[in-house]
Protein backbone atom coordinates (compact mmCIF):
# COMPACT_ATOMS: atom_id res chain seq x y z
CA UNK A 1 -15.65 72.71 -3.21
CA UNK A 2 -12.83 70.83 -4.19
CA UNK A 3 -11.34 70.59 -0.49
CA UNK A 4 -14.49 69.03 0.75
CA UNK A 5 -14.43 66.33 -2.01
CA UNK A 6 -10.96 65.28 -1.22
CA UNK A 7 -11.95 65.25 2.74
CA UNK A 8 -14.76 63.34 1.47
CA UNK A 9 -12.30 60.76 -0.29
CA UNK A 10 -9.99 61.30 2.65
CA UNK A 11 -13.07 59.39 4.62
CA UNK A 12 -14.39 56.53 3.07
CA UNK A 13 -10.26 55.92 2.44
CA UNK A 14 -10.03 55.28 6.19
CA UNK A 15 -13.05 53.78 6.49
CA UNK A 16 -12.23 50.47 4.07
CA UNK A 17 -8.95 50.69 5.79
CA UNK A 18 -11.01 50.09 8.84
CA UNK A 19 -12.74 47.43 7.44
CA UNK A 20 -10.15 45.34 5.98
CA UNK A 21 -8.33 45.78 9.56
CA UNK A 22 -11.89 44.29 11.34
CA UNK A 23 -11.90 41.72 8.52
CA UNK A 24 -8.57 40.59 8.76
CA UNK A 25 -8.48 40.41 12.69
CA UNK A 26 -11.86 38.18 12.26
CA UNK A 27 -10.65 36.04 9.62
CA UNK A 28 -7.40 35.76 12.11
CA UNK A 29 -9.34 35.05 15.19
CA UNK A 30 -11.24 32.55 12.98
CA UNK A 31 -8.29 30.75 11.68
CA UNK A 32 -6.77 30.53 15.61
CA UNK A 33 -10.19 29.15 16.54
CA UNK A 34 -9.87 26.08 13.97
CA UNK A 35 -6.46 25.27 15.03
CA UNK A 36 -7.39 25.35 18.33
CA UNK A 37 -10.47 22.85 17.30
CA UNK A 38 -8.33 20.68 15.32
CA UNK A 39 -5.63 19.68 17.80
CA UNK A 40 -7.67 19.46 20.75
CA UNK A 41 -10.10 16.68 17.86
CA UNK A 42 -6.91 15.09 16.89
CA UNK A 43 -6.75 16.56 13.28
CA UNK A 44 -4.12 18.26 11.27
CA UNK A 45 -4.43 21.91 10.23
CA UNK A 46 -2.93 23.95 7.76
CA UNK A 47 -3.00 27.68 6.57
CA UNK A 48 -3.67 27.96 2.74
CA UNK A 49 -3.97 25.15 0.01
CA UNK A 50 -4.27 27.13 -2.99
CA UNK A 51 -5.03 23.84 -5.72
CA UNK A 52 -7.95 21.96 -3.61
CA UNK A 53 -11.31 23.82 -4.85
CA UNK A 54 -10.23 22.81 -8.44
CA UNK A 55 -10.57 19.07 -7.54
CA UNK A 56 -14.52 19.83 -7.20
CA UNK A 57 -16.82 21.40 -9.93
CA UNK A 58 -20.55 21.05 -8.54
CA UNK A 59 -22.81 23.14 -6.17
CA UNK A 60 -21.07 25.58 -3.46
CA UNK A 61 -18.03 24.57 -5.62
CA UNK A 62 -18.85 25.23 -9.03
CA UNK A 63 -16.53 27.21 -11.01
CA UNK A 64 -14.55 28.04 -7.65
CA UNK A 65 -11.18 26.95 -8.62
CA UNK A 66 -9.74 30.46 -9.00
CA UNK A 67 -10.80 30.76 -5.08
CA UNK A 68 -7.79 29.00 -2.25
CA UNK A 69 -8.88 26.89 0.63
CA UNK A 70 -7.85 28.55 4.02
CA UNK A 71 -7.79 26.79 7.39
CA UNK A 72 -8.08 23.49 5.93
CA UNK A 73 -8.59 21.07 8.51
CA UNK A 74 -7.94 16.75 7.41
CA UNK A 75 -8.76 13.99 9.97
CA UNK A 76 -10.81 10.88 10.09
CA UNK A 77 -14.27 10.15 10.57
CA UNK A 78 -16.33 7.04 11.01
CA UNK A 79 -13.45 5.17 8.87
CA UNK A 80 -13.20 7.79 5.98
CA UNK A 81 -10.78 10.78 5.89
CA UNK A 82 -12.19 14.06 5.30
CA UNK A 83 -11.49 17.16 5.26
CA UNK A 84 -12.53 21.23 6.26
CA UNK A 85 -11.89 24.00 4.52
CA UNK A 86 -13.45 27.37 3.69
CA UNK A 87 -13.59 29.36 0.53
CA UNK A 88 -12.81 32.45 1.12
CA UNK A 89 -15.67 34.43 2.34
CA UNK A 90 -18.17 32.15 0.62
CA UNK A 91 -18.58 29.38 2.62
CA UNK A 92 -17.25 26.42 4.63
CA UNK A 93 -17.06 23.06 2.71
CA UNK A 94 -16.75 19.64 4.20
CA UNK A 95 -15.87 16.84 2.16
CA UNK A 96 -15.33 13.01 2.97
CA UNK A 97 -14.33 10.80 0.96
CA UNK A 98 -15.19 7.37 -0.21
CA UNK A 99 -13.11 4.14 -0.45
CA UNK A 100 -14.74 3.95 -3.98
CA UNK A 101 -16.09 6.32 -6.25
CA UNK A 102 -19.31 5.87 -8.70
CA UNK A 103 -20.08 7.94 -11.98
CA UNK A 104 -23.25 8.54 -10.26
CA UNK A 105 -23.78 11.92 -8.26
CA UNK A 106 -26.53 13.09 -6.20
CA UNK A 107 -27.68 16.63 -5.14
CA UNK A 108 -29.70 17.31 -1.60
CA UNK A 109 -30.58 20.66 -1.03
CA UNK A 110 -32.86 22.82 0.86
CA UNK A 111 -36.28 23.86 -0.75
CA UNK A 112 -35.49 27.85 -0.70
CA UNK A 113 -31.67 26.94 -2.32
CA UNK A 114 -32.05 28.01 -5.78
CA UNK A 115 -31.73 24.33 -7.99
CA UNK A 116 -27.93 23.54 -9.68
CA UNK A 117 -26.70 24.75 -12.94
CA UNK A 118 -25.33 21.84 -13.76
CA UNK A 119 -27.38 20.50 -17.31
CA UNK A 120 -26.72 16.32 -16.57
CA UNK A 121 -28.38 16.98 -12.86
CA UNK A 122 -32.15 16.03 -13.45
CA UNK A 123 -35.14 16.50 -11.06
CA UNK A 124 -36.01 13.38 -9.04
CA UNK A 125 -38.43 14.84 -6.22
CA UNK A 126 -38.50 16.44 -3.02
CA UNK A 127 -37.58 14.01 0.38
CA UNK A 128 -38.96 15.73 3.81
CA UNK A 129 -37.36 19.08 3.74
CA UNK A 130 -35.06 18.72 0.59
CA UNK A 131 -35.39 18.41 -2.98
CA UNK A 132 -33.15 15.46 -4.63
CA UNK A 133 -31.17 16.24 -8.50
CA UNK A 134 -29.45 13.33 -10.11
CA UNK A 135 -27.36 12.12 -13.16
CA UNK A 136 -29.39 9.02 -12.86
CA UNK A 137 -32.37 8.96 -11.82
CA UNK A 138 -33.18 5.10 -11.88
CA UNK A 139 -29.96 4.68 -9.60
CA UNK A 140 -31.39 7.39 -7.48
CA UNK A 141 -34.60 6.14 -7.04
CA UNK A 142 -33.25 3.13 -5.32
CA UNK A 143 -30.71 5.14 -3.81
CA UNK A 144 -33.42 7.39 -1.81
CA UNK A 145 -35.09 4.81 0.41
CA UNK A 146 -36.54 4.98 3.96
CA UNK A 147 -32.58 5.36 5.01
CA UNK A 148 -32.59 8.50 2.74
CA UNK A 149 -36.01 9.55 4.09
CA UNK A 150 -34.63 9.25 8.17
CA UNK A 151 -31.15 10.92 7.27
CA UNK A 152 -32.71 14.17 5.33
CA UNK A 153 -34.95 14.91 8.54
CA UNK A 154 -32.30 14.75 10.72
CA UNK A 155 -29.57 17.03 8.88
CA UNK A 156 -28.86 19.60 10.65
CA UNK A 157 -30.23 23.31 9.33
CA UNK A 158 -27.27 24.91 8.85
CA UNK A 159 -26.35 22.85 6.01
CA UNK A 160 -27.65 24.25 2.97
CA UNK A 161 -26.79 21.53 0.42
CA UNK A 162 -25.35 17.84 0.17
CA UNK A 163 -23.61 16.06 -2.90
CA UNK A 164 -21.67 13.72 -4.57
CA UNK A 165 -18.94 13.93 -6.86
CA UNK A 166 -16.85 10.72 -7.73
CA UNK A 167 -15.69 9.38 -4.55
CA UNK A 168 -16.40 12.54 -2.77
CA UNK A 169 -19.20 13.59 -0.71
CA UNK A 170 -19.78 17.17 0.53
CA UNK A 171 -21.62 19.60 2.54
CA UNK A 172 -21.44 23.62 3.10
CA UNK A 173 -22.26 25.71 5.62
CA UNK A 174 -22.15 29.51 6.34
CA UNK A 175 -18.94 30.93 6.34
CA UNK A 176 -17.98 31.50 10.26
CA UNK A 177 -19.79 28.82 11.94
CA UNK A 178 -18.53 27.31 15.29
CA UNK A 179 -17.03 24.35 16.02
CA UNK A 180 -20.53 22.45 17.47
CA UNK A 181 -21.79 22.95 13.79
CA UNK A 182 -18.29 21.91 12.04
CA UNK A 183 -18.82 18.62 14.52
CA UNK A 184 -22.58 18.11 13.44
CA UNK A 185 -21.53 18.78 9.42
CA UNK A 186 -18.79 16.60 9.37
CA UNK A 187 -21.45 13.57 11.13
CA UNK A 188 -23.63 14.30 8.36
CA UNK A 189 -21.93 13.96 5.92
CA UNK A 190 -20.04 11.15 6.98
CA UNK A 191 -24.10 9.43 7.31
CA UNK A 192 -24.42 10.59 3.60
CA UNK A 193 -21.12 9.11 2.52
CA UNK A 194 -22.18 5.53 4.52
CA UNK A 195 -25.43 5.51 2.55
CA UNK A 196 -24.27 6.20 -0.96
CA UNK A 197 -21.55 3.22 -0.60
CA UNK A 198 -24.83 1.14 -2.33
CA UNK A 199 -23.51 3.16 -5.46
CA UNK A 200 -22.53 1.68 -8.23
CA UNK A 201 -18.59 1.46 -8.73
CA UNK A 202 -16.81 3.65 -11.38
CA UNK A 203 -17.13 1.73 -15.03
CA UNK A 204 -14.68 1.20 -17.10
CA UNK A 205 -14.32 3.66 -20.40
CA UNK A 206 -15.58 2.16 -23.39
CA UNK A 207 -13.17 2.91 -26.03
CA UNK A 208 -10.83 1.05 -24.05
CA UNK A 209 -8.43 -1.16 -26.41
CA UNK A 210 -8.36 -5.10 -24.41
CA UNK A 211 -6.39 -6.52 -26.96
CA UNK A 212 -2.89 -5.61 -25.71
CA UNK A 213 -3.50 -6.03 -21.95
CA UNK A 214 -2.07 -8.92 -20.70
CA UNK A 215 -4.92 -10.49 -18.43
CA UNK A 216 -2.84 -11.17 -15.66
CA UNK A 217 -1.60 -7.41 -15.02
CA UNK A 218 -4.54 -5.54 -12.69
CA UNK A 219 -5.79 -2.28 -14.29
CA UNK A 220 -6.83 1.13 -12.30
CA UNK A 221 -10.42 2.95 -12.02
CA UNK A 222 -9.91 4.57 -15.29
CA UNK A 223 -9.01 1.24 -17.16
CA UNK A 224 -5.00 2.01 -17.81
CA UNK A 225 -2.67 -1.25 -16.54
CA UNK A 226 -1.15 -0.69 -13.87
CA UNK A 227 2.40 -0.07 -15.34
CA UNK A 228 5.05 -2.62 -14.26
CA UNK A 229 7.59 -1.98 -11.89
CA UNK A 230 10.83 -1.19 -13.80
CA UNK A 231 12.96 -5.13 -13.66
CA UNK A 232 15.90 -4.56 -11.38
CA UNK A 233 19.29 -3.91 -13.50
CA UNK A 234 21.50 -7.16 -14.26
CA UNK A 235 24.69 -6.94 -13.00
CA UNK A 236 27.46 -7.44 -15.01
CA UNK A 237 28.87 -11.03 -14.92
CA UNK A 238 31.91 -11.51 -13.34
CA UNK A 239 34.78 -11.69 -15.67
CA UNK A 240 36.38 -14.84 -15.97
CA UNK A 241 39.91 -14.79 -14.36
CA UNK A 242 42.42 -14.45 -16.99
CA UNK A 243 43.81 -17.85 -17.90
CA UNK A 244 47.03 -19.31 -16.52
CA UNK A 245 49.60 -18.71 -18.99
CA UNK A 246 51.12 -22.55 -19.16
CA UNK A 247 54.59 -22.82 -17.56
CA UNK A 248 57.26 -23.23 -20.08
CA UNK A 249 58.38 -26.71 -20.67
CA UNK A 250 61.63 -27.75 -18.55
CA UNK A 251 64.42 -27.96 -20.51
CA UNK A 252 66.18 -31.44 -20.91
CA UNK A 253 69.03 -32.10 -19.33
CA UNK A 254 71.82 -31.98 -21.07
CA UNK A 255 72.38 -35.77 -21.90
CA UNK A 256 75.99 -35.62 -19.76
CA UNK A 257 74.11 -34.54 -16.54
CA UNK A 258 71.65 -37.27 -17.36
CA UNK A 259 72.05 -40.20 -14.66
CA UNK A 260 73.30 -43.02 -15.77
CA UNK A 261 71.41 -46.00 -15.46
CA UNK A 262 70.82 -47.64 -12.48
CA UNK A 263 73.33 -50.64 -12.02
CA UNK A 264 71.58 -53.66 -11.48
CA UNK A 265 71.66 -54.81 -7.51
CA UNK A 266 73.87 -58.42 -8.07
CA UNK A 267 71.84 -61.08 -6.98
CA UNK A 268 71.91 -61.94 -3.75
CA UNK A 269 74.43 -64.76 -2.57
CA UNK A 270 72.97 -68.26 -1.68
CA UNK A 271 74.07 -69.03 1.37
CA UNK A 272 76.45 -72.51 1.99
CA UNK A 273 74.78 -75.36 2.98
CA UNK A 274 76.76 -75.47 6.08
CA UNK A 275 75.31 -72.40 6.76
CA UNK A 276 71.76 -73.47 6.78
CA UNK A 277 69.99 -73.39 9.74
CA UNK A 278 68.83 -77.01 10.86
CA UNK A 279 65.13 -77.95 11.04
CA UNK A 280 63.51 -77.10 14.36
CA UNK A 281 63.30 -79.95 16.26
CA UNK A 282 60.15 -80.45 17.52
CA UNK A 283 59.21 -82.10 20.73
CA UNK A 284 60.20 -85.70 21.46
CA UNK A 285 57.51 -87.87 20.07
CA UNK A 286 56.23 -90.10 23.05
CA UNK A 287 56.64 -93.85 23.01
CA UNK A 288 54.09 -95.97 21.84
CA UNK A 289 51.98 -98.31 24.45
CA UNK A 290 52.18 -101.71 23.83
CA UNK A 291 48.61 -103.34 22.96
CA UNK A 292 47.33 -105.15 25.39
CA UNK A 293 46.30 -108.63 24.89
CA UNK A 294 42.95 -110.24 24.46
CA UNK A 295 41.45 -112.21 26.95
CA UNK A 296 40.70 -115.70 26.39
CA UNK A 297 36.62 -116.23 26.03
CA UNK A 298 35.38 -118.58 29.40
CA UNK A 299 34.03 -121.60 28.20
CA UNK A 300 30.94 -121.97 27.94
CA UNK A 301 28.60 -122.47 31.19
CA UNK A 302 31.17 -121.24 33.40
CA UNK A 303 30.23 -117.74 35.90
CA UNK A 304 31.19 -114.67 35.14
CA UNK A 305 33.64 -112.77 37.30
């Protein structure tokens, strides 16, 4: 009796063996499809990111964050990033994200997916084949228009829920999809992500103290200033050169090496009047003419010559 429980054991040993070997070699196979995917789209792929489920809370992802993304795939789409990731064996999550967030999140799901846990997500209605939960329904009311209408007929079936968190939108599917339904996710979502832009932006907290922020400093999303870059260190001003220690006087001269004065020059000699040089004779001055005589008037009636 005892033999054939321990070939019992001895059984459904090798059998999980067998299945962990079949699961291992899919989940393999799986992750060499992806990265095959990804650099033939143009995206980056990595193996394990243990920390990115925790950034997410709601829907496929709600109290996940003990779980690791594997075969995370990050690219761009329509002018957002997003990324593609599964949790393992649960499902495969897209997520793209928004160039600003909103405290305002919205739920789309399927009619047969059992309705969120989450107690601020309220009941606004069921759009074609989906039923719509909100954390504000006025917002979502406006939200959900004939764009909203148009996009939740044309999601693709495979995607069992759509919704917001923050700046974030996402999507699952079933774990082990192929890549035409990883294509037609990521478009949907990326459609989702374009309509909830009309959002409103992420408010400022309320307790927030505005009497010590200088208003010309920005502040980020949550409020805090942006701090100020550190001001670059003084340098040290150059030391003043060390001042010229003044030459020592000269020492007089001894008064006997002093010069004696200067004899006076002795005026210079007059030379003799012999010696003088005579006048420079100019040019002879020419003789004077001799004035020439008047005529005598003619008398009176006579012809003139």
């Amino acid at each position: 009796m005892t033999g054939m429980w321990f070939l019992l054991a001895l059984i459904a040993l090798a059998g999980a063996c067998a299945l962990l070997y079949f699961d291992r070699s899919r989940r393999d196979q799986t992750g060499r499809v992806r990265q095959i995917w990804a650099k033939a789209q143009g995206y980056t792929y990595d193996n394990v990111e243990e920390r990115l489920p925790a950034q997410f809370h709601r829907a496929a992802l709600a109290k996940q964050e003990y779980l690791s993304a594997i075969d995370v795939v990050k690219g761009e789409r329509r002018g957002e990033s997003f990324i593609l990731f599964d949790l393992e064996e649960t499902a495969t999550i897209v997520a793209v994200r928004r160039r600003v967030g909103s405290d305002v999140d919205i739920d789309l799901r399927l009619k047969s997916t059992p309705p969120p846990k989450d107690s601020d997500l309220d009941l606004l209605g069921a759009i074609g084949p989906r039923v719509v939960f909100a954390t504000d329904l006025e917002i979502a009311r406006r939200v959900c228009d004939q764009r909203m209408v148009a996009f939740t007929e044309s999601v693709p079936p495979h995607v069992n829920m759509l919704w917001s968190e923050g700046e974030w939108t996402l999507g699952s599917l079933p774990i082990g999809s192929s890549g035409r339904e990883w294509d037609s996710a990521i478009e949907a979502v990326a459609r989702l992500s374009g309509i909830l832009h009309v959002l409103p932006p992420v408010t400022e907290p309320s307790g927030l103290d505005r009497g010590h922020h200088d208003p010309s400093r920005p502040r980020l999303r949550d409020g805090a200033p942006v701090e100020a870059r550190p001001a670059p260190e003084k340098r040290p001003a150059p030391q003043g050169r060390p001042a010229q220690q003044g030459r020592p006087a000269q020492q007089g001269r001894p008064a006997s090496q002093e010069r004696p004065a200067s004899q006076e020059r002795p005026a210079s000699q007059e030379r003799p009047a012999s010696q003088e040089r005579p006048a420079s004779q100019g040019r002879p001055t020419p003789e004077a003419r001799p004035a020439t005589p008047p005529r005598p008037a003619p008398p009176p009636g006579a012809p003139r010559s």
